[in-house]
C-alpha atoms as a PDB file:
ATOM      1  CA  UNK A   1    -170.233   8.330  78.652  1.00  0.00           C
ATOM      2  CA  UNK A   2    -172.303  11.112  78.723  1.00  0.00           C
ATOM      3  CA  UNK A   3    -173.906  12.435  81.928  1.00  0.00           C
ATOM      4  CA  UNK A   4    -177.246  13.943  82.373  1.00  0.00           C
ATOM      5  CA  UNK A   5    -175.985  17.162  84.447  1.00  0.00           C
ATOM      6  CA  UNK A   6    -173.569  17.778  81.479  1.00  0.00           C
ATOM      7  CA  UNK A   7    -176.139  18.011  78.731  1.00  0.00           C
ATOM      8  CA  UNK A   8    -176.699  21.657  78.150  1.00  0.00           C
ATOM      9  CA  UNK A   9    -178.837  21.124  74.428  1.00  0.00           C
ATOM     10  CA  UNK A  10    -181.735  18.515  73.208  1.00  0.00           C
ATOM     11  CA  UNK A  11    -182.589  19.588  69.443  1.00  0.00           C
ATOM     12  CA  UNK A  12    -184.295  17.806  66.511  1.00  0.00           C
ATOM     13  CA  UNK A  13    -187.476  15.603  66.705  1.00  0.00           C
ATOM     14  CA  UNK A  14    -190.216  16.390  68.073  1.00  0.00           C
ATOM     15  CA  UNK A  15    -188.445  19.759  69.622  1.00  0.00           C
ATOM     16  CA  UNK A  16    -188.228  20.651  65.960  1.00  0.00           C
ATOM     17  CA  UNK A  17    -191.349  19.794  64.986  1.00  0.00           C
ATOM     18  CA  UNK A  18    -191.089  16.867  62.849  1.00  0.00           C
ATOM     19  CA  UNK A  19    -190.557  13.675  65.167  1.00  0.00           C
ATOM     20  CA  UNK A  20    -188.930  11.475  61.887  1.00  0.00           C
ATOM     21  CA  UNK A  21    -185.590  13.216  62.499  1.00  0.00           C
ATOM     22  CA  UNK A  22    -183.606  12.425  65.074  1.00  0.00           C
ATOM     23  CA  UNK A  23    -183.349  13.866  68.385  1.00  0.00           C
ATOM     24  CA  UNK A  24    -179.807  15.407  69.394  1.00  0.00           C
ATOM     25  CA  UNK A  25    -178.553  15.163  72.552  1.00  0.00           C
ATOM     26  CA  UNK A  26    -175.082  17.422  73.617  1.00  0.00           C
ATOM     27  CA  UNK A  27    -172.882  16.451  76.332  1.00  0.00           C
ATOM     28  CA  UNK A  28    -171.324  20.428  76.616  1.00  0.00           C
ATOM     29  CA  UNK A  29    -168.405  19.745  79.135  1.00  0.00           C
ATOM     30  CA  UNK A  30    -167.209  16.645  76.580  1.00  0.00           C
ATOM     31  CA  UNK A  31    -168.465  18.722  73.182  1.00  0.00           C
ATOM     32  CA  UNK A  32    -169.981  15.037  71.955  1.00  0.00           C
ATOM     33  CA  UNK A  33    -173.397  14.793  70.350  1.00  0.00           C
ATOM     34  CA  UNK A  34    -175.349  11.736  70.034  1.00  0.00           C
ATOM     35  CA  UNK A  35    -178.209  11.022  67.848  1.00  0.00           C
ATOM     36  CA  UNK A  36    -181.284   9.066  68.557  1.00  0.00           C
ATOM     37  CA  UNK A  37    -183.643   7.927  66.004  1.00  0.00           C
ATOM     38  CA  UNK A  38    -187.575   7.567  66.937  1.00  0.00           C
ATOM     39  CA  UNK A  39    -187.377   3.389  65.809  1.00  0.00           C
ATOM     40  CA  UNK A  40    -184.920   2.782  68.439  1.00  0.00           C
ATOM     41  CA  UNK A  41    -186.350   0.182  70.378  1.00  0.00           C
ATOM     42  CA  UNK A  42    -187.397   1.991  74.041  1.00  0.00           C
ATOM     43  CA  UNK A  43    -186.642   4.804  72.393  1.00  0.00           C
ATOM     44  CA  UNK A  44    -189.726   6.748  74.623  1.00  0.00           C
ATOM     45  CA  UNK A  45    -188.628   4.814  77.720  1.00  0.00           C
ATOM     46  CA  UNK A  46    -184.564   6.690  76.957  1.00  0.00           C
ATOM     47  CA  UNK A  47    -186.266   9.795  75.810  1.00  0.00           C
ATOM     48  CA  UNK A  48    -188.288  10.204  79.766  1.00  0.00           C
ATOM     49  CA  UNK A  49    -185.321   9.100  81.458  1.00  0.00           C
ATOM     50  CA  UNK A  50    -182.942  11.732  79.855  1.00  0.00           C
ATOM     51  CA  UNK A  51    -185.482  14.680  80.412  1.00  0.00           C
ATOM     52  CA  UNK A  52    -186.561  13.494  83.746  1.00  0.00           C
ATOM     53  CA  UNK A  53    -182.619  13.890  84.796  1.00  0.00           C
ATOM     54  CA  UNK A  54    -181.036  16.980  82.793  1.00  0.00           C
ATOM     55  CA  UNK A  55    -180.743  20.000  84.232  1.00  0.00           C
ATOM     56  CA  UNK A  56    -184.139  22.489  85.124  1.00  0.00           C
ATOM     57  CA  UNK A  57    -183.425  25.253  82.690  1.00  0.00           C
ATOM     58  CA  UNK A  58    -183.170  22.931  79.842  1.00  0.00           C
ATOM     59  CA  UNK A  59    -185.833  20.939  80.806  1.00  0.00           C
ATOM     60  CA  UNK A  60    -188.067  24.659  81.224  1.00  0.00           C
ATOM     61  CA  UNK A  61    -186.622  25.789  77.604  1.00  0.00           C
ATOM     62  CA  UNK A  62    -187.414  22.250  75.847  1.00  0.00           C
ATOM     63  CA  UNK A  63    -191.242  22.333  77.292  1.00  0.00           C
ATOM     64  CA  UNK A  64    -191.509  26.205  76.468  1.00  0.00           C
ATOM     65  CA  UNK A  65    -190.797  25.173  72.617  1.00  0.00           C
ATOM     66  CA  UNK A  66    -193.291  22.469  72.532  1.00  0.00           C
ATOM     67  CA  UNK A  67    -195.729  24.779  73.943  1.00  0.00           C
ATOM     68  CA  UNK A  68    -194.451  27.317  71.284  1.00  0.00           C
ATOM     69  CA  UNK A  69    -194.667  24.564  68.477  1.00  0.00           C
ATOM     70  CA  UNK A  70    -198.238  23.240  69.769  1.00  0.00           C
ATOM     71  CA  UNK A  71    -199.560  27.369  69.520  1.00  0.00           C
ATOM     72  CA  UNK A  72    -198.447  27.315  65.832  1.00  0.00           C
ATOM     73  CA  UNK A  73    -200.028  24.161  64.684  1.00  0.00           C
ATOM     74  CA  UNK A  74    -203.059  24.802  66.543  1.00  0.00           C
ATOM     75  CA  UNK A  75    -203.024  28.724  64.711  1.00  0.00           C
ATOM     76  CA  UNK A  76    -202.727  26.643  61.679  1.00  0.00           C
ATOM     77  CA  UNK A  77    -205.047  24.814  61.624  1.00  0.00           C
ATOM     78  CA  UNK A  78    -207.415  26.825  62.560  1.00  0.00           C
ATOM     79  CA  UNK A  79    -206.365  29.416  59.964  1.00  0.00           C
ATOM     80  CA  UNK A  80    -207.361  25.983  57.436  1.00  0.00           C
ATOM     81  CA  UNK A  81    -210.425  25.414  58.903  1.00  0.00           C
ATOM     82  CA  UNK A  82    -211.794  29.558  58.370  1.00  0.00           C
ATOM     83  CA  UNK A  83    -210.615  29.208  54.944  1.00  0.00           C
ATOM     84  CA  UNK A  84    -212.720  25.861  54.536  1.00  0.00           C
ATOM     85  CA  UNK A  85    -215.731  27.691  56.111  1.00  0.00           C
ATOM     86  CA  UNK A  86    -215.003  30.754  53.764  1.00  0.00           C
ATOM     87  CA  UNK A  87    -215.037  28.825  50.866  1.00  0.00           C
ATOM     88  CA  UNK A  88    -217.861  26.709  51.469  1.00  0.00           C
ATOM     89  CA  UNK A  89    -219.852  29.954  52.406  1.00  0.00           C
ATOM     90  CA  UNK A  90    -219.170  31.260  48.762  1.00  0.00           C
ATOM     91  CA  UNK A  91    -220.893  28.125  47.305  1.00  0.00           C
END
């Protein structure tokens, strides 16, 4: 049994930037690591619960790198979108 105030690392899916893998969860006082897929049924529903309960600094660090991964994909795209314009200005 793992317990949410000895879970000290969430990696993978969407904290990794590509939901379709799974998302590890580590249980550091135990050293066990479980992995969830995204089909799981209520797999959203497990996935609140655990980061509604672990501890504040790795709930802080998990939201900073979805803030991190949200600023690259919107730099991204953007960069896409001034190349389209830039091309399209050419014609």
């Amino acid at each position: 049994m793992i317990k949410h105030s000895d879970i000290d690392e969430i990696r993978g899916g969407i904290f990794s930037g590509n939901s379709a893998r799974p998302l590890y969860i580590h249980d550091g006082k135990n050293d066990i690591t479980i992995g969830l897929r995204q089909h799981l049924k209520g797999f959203n529903i497990v996935v609140t619960i655990i980061l509604s309960n672990v501890p504040q600094e790795l709930y802080k660090g998990l939201l900073s790198k979805i803030e991190e991964l949200g600023n690259k994909t919107t730099g991204l795209r953007e960069k896409r979108k001034s190349k389209t314009k830039t091309k399209k200005s050419a014609e």
